[in-house]
N, C-alpha and C. Protein backbone atom coordinates (compact mmCIF):
# COMPACT_ATOMS: atom_id res chain seq x y z
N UNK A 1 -2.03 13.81 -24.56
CA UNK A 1 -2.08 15.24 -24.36
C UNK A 1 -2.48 15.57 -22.93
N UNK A 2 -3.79 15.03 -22.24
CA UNK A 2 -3.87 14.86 -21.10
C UNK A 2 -2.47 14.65 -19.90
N UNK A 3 -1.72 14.06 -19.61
CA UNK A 3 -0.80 13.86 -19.20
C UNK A 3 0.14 14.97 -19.68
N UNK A 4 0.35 15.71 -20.50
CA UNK A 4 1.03 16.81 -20.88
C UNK A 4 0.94 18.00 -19.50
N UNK A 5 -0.30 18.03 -20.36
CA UNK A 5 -0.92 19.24 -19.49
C UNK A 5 -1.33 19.13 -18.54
N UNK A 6 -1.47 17.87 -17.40
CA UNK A 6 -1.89 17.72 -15.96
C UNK A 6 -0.23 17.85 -15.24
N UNK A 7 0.49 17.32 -16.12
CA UNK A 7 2.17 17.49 -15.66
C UNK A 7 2.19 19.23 -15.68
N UNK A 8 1.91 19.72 -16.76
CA UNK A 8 2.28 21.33 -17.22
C UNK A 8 1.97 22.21 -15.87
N UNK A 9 0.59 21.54 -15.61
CA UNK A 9 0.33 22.30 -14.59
C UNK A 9 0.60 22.54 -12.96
N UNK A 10 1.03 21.00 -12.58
CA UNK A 10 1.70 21.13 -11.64
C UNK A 10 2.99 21.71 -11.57
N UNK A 11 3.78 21.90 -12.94
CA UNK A 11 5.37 22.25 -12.90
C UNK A 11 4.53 23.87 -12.95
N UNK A 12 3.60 24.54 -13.42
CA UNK A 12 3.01 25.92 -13.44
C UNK A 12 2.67 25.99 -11.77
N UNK A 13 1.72 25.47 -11.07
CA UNK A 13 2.09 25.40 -9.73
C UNK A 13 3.18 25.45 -8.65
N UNK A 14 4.17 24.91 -9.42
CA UNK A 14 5.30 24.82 -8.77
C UNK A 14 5.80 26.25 -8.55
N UNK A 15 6.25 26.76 -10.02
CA UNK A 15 7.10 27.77 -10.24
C UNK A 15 5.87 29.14 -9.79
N UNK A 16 4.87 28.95 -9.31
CA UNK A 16 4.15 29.87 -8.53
C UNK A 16 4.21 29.88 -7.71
N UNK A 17 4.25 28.85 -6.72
CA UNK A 17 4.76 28.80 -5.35
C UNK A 17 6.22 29.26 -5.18
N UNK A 18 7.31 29.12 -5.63
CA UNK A 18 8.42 30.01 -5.87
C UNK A 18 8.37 31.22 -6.38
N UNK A 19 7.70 31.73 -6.77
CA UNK A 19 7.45 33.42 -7.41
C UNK A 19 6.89 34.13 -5.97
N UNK A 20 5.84 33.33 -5.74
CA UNK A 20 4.91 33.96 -4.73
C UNK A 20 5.51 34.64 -3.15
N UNK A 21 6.66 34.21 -3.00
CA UNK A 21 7.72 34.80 -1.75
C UNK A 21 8.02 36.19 -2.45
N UNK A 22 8.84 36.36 -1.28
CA UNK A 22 9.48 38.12 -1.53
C UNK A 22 10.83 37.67 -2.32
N UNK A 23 11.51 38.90 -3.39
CA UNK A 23 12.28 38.82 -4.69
C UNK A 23 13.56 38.77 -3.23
N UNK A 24 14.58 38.10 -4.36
CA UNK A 24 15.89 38.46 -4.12
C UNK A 24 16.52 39.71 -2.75
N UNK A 25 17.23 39.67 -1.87
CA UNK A 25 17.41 41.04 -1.26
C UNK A 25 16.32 41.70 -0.58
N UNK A 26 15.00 40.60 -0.32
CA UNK A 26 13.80 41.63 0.30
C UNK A 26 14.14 41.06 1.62
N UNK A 27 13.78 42.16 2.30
CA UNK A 27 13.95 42.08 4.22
C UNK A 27 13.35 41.16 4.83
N UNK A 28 12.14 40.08 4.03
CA UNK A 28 11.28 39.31 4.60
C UNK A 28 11.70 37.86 4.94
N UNK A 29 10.99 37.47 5.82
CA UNK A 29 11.87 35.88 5.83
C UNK A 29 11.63 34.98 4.83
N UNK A 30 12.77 33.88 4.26
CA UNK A 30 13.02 33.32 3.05
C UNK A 30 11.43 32.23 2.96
N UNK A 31 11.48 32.39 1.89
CA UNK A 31 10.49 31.46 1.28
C UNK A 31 9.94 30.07 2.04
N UNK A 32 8.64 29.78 2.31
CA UNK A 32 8.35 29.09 2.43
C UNK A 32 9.10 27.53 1.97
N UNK A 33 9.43 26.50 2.78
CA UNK A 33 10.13 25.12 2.22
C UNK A 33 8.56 24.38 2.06
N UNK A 34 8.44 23.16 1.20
CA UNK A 34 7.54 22.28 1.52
C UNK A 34 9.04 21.04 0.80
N UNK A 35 8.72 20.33 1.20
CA UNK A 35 9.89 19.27 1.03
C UNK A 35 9.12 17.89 1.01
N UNK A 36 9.64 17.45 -0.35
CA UNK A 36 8.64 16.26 -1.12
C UNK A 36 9.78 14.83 -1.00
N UNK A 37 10.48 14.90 0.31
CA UNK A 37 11.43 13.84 0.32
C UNK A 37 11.81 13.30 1.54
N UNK A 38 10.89 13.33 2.61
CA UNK A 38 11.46 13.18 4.07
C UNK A 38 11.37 11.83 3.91
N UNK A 39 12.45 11.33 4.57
CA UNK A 39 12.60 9.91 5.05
C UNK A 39 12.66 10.00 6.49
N UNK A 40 11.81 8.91 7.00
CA UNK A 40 12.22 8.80 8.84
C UNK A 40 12.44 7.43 8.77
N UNK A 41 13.54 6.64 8.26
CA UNK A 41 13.24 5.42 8.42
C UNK A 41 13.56 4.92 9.86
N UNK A 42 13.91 3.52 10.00
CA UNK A 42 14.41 2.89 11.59
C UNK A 42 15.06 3.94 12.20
N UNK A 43 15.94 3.48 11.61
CA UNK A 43 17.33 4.16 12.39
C UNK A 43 17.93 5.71 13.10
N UNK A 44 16.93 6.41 11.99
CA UNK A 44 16.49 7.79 12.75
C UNK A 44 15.59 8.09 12.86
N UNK A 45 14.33 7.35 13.16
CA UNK A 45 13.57 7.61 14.11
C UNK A 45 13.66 6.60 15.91
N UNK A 46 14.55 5.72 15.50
CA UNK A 46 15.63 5.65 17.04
C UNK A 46 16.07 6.50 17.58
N UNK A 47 16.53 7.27 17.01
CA UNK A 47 17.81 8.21 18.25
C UNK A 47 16.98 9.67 17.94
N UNK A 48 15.92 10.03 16.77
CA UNK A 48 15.33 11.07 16.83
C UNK A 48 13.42 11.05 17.18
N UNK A 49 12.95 11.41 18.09
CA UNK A 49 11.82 11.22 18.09
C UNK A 49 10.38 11.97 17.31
N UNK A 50 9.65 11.38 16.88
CA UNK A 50 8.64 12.30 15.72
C UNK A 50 8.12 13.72 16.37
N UNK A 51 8.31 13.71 17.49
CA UNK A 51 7.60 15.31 17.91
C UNK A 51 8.73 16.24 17.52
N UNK A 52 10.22 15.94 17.85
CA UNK A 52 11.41 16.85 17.67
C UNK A 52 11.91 16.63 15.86
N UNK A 53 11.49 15.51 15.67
CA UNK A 53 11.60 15.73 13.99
C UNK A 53 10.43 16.58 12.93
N UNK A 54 9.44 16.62 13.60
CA UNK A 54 8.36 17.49 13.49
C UNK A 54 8.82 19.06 13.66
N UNK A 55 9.43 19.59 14.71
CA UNK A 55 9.38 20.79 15.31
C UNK A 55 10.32 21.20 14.41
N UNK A 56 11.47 20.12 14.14
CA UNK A 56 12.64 20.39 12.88
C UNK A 56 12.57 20.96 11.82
N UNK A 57 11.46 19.77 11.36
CA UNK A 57 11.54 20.59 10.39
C UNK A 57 10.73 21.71 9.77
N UNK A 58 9.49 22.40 11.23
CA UNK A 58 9.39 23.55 11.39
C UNK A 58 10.00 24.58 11.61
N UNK A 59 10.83 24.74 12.43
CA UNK A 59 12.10 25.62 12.61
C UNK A 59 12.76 25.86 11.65
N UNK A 60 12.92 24.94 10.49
CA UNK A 60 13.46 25.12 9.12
C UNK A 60 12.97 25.99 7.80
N UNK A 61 11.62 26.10 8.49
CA UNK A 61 10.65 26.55 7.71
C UNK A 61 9.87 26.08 6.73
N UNK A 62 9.60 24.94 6.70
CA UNK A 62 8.53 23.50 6.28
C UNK A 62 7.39 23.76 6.61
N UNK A 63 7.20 24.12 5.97
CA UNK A 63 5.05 24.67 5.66
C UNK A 63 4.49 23.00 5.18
N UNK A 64 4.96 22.00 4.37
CA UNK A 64 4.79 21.14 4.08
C UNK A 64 5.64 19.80 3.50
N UNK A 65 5.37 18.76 3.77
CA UNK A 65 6.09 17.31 2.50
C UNK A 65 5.26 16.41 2.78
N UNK A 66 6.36 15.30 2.08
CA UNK A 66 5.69 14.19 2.02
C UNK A 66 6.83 13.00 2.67
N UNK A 67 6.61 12.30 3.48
CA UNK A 67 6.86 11.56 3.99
C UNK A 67 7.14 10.38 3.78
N UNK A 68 8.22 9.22 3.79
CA UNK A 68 7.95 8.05 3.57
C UNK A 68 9.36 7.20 4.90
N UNK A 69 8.98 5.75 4.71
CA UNK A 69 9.88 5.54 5.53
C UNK A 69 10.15 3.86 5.84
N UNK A 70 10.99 3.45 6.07
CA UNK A 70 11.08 1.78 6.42
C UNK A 70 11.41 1.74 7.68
N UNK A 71 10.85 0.88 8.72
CA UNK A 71 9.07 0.68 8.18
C UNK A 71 8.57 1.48 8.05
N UNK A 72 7.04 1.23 6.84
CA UNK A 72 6.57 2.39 6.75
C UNK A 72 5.40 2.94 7.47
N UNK A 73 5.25 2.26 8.54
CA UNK A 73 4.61 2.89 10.04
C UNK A 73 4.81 3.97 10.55
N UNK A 74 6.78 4.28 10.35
CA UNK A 74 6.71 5.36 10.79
C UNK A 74 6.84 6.70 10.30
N UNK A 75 6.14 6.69 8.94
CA UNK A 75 5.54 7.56 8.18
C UNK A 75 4.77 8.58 8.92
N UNK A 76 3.10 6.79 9.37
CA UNK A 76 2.34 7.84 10.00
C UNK A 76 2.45 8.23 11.47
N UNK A 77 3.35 7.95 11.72
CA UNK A 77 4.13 8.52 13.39
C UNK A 77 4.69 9.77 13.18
N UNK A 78 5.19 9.72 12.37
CA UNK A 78 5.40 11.05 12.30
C UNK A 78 4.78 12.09 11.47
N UNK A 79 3.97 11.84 10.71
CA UNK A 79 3.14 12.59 9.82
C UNK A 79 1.74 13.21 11.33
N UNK A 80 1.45 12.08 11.93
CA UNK A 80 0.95 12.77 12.82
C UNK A 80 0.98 13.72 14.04
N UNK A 81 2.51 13.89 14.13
CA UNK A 81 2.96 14.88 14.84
C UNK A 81 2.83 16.70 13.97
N UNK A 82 2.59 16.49 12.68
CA UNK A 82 2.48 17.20 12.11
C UNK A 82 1.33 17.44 11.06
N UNK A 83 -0.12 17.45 11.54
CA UNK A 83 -1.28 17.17 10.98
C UNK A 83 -0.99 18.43 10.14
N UNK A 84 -2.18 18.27 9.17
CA UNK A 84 -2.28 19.09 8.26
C UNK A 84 -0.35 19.57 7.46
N UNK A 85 0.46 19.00 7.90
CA UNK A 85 1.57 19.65 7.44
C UNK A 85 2.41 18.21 6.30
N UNK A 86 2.57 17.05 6.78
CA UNK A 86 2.83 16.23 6.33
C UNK A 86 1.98 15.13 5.86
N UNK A 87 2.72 14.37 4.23
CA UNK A 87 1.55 13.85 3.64
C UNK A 87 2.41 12.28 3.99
N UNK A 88 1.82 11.50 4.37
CA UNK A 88 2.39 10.14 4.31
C UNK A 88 2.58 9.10 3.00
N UNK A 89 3.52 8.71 2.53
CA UNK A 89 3.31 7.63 1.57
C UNK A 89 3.48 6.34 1.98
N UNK A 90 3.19 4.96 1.23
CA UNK A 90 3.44 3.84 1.72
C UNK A 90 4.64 3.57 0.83
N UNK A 91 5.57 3.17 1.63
CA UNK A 91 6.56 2.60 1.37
C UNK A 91 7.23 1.18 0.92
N UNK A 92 7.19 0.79 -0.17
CA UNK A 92 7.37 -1.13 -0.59
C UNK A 92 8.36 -1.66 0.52
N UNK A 93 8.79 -1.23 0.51
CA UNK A 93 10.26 -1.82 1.64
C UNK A 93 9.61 -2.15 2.89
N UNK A 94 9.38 -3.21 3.29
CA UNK A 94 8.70 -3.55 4.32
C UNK A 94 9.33 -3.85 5.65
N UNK A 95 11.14 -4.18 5.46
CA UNK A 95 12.14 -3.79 6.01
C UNK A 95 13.19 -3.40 5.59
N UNK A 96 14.48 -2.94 6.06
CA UNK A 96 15.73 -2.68 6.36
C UNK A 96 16.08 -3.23 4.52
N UNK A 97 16.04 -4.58 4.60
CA UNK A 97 16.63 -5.25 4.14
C UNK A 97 16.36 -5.56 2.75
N UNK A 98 15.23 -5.08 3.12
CA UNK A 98 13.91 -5.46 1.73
C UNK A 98 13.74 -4.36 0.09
N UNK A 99 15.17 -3.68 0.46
CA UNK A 99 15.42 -2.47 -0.50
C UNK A 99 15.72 -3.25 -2.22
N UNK A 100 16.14 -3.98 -2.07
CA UNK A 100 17.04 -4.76 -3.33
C UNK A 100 16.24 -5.63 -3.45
N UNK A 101 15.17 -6.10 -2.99
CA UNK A 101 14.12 -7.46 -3.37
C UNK A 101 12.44 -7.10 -3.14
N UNK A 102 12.25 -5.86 -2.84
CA UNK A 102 10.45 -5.53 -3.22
C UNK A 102 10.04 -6.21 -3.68
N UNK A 103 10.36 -6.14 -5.09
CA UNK A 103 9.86 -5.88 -6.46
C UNK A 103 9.95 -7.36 -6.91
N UNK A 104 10.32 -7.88 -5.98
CA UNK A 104 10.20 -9.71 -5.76
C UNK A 104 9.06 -10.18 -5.10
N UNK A 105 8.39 -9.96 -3.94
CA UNK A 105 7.41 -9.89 -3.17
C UNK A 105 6.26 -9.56 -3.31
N UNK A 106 5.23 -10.64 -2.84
CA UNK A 106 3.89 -10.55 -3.58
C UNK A 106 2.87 -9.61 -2.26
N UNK A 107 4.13 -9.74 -1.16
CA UNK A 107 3.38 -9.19 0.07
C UNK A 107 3.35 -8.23 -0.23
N UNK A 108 4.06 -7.11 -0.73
CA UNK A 108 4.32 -5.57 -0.91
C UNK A 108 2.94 -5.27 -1.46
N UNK A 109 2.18 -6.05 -2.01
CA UNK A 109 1.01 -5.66 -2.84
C UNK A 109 -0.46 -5.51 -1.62
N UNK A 110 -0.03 -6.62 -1.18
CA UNK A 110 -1.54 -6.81 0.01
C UNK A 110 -1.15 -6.03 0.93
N UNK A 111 -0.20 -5.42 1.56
CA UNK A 111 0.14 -4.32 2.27
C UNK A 111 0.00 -3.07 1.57
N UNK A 112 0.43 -2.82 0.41
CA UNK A 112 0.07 -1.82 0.13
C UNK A 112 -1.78 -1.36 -0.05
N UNK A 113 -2.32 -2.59 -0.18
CA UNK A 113 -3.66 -2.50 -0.52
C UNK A 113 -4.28 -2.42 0.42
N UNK A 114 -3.81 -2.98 1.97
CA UNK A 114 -4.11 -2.90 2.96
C UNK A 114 -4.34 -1.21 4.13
N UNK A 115 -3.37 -0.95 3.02
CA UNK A 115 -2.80 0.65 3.92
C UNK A 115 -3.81 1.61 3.15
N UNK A 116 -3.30 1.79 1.38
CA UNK A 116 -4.12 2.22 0.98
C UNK A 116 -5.64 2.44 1.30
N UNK A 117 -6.62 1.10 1.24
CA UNK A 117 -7.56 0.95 1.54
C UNK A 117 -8.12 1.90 2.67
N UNK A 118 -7.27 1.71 3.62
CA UNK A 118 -7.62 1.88 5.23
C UNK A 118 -7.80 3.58 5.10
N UNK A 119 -7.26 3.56 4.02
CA UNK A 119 -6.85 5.71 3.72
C UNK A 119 -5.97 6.06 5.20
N UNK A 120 -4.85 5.35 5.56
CA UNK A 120 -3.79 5.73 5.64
C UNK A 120 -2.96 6.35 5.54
N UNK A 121 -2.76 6.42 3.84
CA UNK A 121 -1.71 6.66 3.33
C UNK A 121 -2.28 7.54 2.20
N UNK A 122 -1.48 8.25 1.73
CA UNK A 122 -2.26 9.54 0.68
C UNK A 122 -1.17 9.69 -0.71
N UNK A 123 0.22 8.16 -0.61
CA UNK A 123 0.60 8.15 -1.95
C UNK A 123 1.57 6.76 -1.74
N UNK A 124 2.30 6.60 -2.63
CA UNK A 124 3.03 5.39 -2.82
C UNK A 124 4.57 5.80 -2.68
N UNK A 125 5.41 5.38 -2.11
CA UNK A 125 6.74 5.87 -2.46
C UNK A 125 7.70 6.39 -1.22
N UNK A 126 8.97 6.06 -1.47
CA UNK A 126 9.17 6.27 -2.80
C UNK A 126 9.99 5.17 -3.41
N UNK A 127 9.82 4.97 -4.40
CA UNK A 127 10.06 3.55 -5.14
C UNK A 127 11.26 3.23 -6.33
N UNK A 128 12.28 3.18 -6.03
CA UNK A 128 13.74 2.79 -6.61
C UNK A 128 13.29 2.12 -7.45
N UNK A 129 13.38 2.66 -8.44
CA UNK A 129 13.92 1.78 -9.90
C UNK A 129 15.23 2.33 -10.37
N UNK A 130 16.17 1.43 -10.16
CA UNK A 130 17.52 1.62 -9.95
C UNK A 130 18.51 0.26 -10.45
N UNK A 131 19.61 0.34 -10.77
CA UNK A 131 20.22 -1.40 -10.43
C UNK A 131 20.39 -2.05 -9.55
N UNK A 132 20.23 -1.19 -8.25
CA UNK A 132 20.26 -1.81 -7.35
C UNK A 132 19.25 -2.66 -7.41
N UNK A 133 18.10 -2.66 -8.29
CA UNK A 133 16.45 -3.27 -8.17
C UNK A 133 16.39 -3.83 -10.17
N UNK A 134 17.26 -4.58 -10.19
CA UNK A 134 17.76 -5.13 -11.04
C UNK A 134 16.73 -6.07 -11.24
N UNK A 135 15.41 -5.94 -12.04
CA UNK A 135 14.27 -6.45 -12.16
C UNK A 135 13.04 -5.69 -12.16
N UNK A 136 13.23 -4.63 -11.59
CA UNK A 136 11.80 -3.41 -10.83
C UNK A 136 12.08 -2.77 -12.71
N UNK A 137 11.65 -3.59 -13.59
CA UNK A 137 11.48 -3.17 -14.83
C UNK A 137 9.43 -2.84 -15.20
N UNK A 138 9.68 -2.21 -16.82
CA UNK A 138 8.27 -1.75 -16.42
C UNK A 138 7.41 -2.95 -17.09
N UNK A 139 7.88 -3.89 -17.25
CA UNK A 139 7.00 -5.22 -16.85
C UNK A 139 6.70 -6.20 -15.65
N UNK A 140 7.13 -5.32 -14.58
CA UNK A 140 7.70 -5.95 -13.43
C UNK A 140 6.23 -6.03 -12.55
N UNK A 141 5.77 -7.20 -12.26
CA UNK A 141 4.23 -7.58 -11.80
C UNK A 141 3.85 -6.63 -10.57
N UNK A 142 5.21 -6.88 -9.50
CA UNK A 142 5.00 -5.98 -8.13
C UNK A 142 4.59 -4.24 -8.48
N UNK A 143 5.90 -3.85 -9.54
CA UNK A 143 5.59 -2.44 -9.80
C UNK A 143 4.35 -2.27 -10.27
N UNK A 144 4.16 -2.59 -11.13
CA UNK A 144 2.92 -2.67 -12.02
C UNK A 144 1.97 -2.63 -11.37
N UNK A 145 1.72 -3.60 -10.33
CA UNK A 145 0.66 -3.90 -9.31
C UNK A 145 0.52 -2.35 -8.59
N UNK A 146 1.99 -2.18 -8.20
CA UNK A 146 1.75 -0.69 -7.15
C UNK A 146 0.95 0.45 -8.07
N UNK A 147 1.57 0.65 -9.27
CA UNK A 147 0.88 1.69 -9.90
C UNK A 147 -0.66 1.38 -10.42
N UNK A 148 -1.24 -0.10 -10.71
CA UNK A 148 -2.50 -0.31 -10.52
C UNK A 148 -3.44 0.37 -9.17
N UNK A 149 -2.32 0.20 -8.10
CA UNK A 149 -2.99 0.43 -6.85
C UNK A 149 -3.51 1.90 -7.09
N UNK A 150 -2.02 2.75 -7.36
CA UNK A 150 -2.25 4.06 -7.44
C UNK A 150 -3.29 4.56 -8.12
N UNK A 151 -3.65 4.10 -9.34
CA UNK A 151 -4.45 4.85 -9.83
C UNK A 151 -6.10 4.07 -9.41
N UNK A 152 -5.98 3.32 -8.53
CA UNK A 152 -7.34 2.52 -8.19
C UNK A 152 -7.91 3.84 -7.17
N UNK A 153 -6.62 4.11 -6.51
CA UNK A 153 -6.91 5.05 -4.98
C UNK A 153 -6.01 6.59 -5.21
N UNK A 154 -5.88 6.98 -7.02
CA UNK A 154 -6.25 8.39 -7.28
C UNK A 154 -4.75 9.08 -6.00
N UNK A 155 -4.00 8.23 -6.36
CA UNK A 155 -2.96 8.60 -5.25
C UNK A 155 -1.80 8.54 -5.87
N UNK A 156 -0.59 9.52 -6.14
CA UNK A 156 0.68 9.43 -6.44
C UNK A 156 1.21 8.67 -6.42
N UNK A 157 2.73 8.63 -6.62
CA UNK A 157 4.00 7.46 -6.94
C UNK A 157 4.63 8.81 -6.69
N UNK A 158 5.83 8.35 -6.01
CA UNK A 158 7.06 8.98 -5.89
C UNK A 158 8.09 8.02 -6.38
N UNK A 159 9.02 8.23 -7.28
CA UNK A 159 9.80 6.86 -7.70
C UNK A 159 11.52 7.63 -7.59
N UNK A 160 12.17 7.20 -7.49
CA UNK A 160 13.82 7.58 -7.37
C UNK A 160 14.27 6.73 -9.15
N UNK A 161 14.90 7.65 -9.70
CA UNK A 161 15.40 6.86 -11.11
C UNK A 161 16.66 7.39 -11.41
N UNK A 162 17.50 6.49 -11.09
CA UNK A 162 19.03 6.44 -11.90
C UNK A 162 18.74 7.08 -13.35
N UNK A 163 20.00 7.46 -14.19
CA UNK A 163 19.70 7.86 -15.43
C UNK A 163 19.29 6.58 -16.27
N UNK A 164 20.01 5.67 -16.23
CA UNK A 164 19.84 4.15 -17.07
C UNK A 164 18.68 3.48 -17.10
N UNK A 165 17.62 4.06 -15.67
CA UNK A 165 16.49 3.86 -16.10
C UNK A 165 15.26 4.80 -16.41
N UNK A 166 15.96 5.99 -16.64
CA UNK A 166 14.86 6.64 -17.29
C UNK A 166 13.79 6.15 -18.40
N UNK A 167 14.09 5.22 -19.15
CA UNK A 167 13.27 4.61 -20.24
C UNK A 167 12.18 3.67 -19.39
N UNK A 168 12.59 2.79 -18.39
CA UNK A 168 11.80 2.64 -17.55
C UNK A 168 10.63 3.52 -16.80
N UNK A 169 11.14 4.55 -16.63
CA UNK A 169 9.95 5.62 -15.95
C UNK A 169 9.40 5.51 -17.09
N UNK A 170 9.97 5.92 -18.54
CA UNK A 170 9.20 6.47 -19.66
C UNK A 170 7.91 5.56 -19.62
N UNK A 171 8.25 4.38 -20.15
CA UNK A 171 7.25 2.94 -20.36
C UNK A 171 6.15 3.20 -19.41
N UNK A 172 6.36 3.59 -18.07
CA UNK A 172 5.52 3.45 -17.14
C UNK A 172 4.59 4.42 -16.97
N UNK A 173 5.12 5.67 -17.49
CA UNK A 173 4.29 7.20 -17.73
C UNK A 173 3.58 7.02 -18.83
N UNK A 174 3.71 5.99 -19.77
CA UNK A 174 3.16 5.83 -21.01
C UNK A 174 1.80 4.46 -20.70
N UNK A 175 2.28 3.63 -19.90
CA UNK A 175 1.00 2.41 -19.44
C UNK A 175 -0.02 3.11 -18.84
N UNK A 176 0.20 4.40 -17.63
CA UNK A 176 -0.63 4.71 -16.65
C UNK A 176 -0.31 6.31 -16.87
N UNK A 177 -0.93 7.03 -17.20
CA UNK A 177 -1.25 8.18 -18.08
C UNK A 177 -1.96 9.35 -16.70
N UNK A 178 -2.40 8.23 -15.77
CA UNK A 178 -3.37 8.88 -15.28
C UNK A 178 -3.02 8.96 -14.22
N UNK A 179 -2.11 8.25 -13.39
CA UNK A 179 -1.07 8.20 -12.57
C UNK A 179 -0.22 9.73 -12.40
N UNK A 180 -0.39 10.44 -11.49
CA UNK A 180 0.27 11.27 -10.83
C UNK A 180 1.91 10.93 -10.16
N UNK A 181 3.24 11.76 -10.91
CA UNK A 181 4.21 11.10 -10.16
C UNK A 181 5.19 11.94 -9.84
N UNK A 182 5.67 11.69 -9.15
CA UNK A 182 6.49 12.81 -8.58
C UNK A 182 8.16 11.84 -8.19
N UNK A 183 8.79 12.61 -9.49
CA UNK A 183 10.08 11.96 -9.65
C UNK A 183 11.10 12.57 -8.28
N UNK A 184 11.41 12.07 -7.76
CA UNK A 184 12.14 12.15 -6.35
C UNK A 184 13.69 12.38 -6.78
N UNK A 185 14.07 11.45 -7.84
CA UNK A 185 15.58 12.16 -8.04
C UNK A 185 15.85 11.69 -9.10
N UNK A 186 16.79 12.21 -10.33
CA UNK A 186 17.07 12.02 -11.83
C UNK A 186 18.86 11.99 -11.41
N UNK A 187 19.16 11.43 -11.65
CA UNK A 187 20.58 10.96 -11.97
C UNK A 187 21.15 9.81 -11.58
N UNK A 188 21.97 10.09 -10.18
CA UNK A 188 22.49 9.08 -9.66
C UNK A 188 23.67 8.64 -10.58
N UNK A 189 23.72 7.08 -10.77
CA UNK A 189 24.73 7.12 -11.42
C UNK A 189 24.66 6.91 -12.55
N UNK A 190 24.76 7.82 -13.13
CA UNK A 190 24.81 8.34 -14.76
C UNK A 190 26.59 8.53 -15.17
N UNK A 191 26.52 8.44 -16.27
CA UNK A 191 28.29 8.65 -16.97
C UNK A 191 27.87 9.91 -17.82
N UNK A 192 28.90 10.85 -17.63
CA UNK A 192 28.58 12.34 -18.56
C UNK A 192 27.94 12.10 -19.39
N UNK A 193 27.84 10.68 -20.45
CA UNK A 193 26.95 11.53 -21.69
C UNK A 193 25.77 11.07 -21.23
N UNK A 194 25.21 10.60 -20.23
CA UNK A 194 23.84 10.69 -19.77
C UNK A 194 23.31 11.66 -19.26
């Protein structure tokens, strides 16, 4: 029941922060964004730098998000161009490459514990359980481990879930109750009757 109603209330939070702007047709400028999905990984934070990806996504009207990124260093590179505005997560992917085999890796754990610890980082994620991660099941030691972490250091999960593994999230909302999570995306590749 707990978990009901700690969920209830953030989705009641939510839909207050969307009420709380001006209605439909009002003269005022549009609603506040906070955006719970920034990625800066390598490759664009190469050719884009964190002060102008910062200002971005002020100009956009980003009052707030959450951040994540491979590597996930440059989370807090760019989270600190934007204090108080962006929340950093740690990211399992430790490189490029490392998207399809995390959840294999015993390092992902002592890094994450490492970051965590340091209070770094202010959540986990965001974390594919997908086929592409054909193993990142909810007996899966690495995952498991991460969401131990989470709830050691009272800190979110952001997770990405195909439809096929929704039963997977389920299992995992059901082990760790106490775990805060913030589902990043529901579909993917699903077949209509999913």
């Amino acid at each position: 029941m707990r978990r009901r109603s700690g969920r209830a209330c953030i989705c009641l939070l939510l839909l207050a922060a969307l009420l709380a702007g001006p209605g439909p047709g009002a003269a005022e400028s549009p609603l506040p964004l906070i955006d719970l999905h920034v990625h800066y990984n390598g490759w664009v934070a190469g050719s884009l730098p964190p002060e102008e990806a910062a200002r971005r996504l002020r100009a956009h009207g980003a009052i707030g998000g959450v951040v994540s990124s491979t590597p996930t260093a440059n989370a807090l590179r760019l989270a600190a161009r934007a204090p108080g505005t962006l929340v950093p997560f740690f990211r399992p992917y430790l490189t490029e490459g490392h998207r399809g085999t995390w959840h294999q890796d015993p390092a992902v754990l002592r890094e994450a514990e490492a970051a965590l610890a340091a209070g770094q980082y202010r959540g986990i994620g965001e974390v594919h359980l997908s086929a592409a991660n054909a193993g990142a099941d909810a007996g899966n030691p690495i995952l498991v481990g991460l969401l131990r972490l989470a709830r050691q250091h009272r800190v979110p999960v952001q997770v990405h879930v195909d439809a096929p593994e929704i039963p997977v999230l389920e299992a995992l909302l059901g082990a760790f109750p106490t775990v805060p999570v913030i589902w990043a995306h529901a579909g993917g590749w699903a077949e209509p009757a999913q």
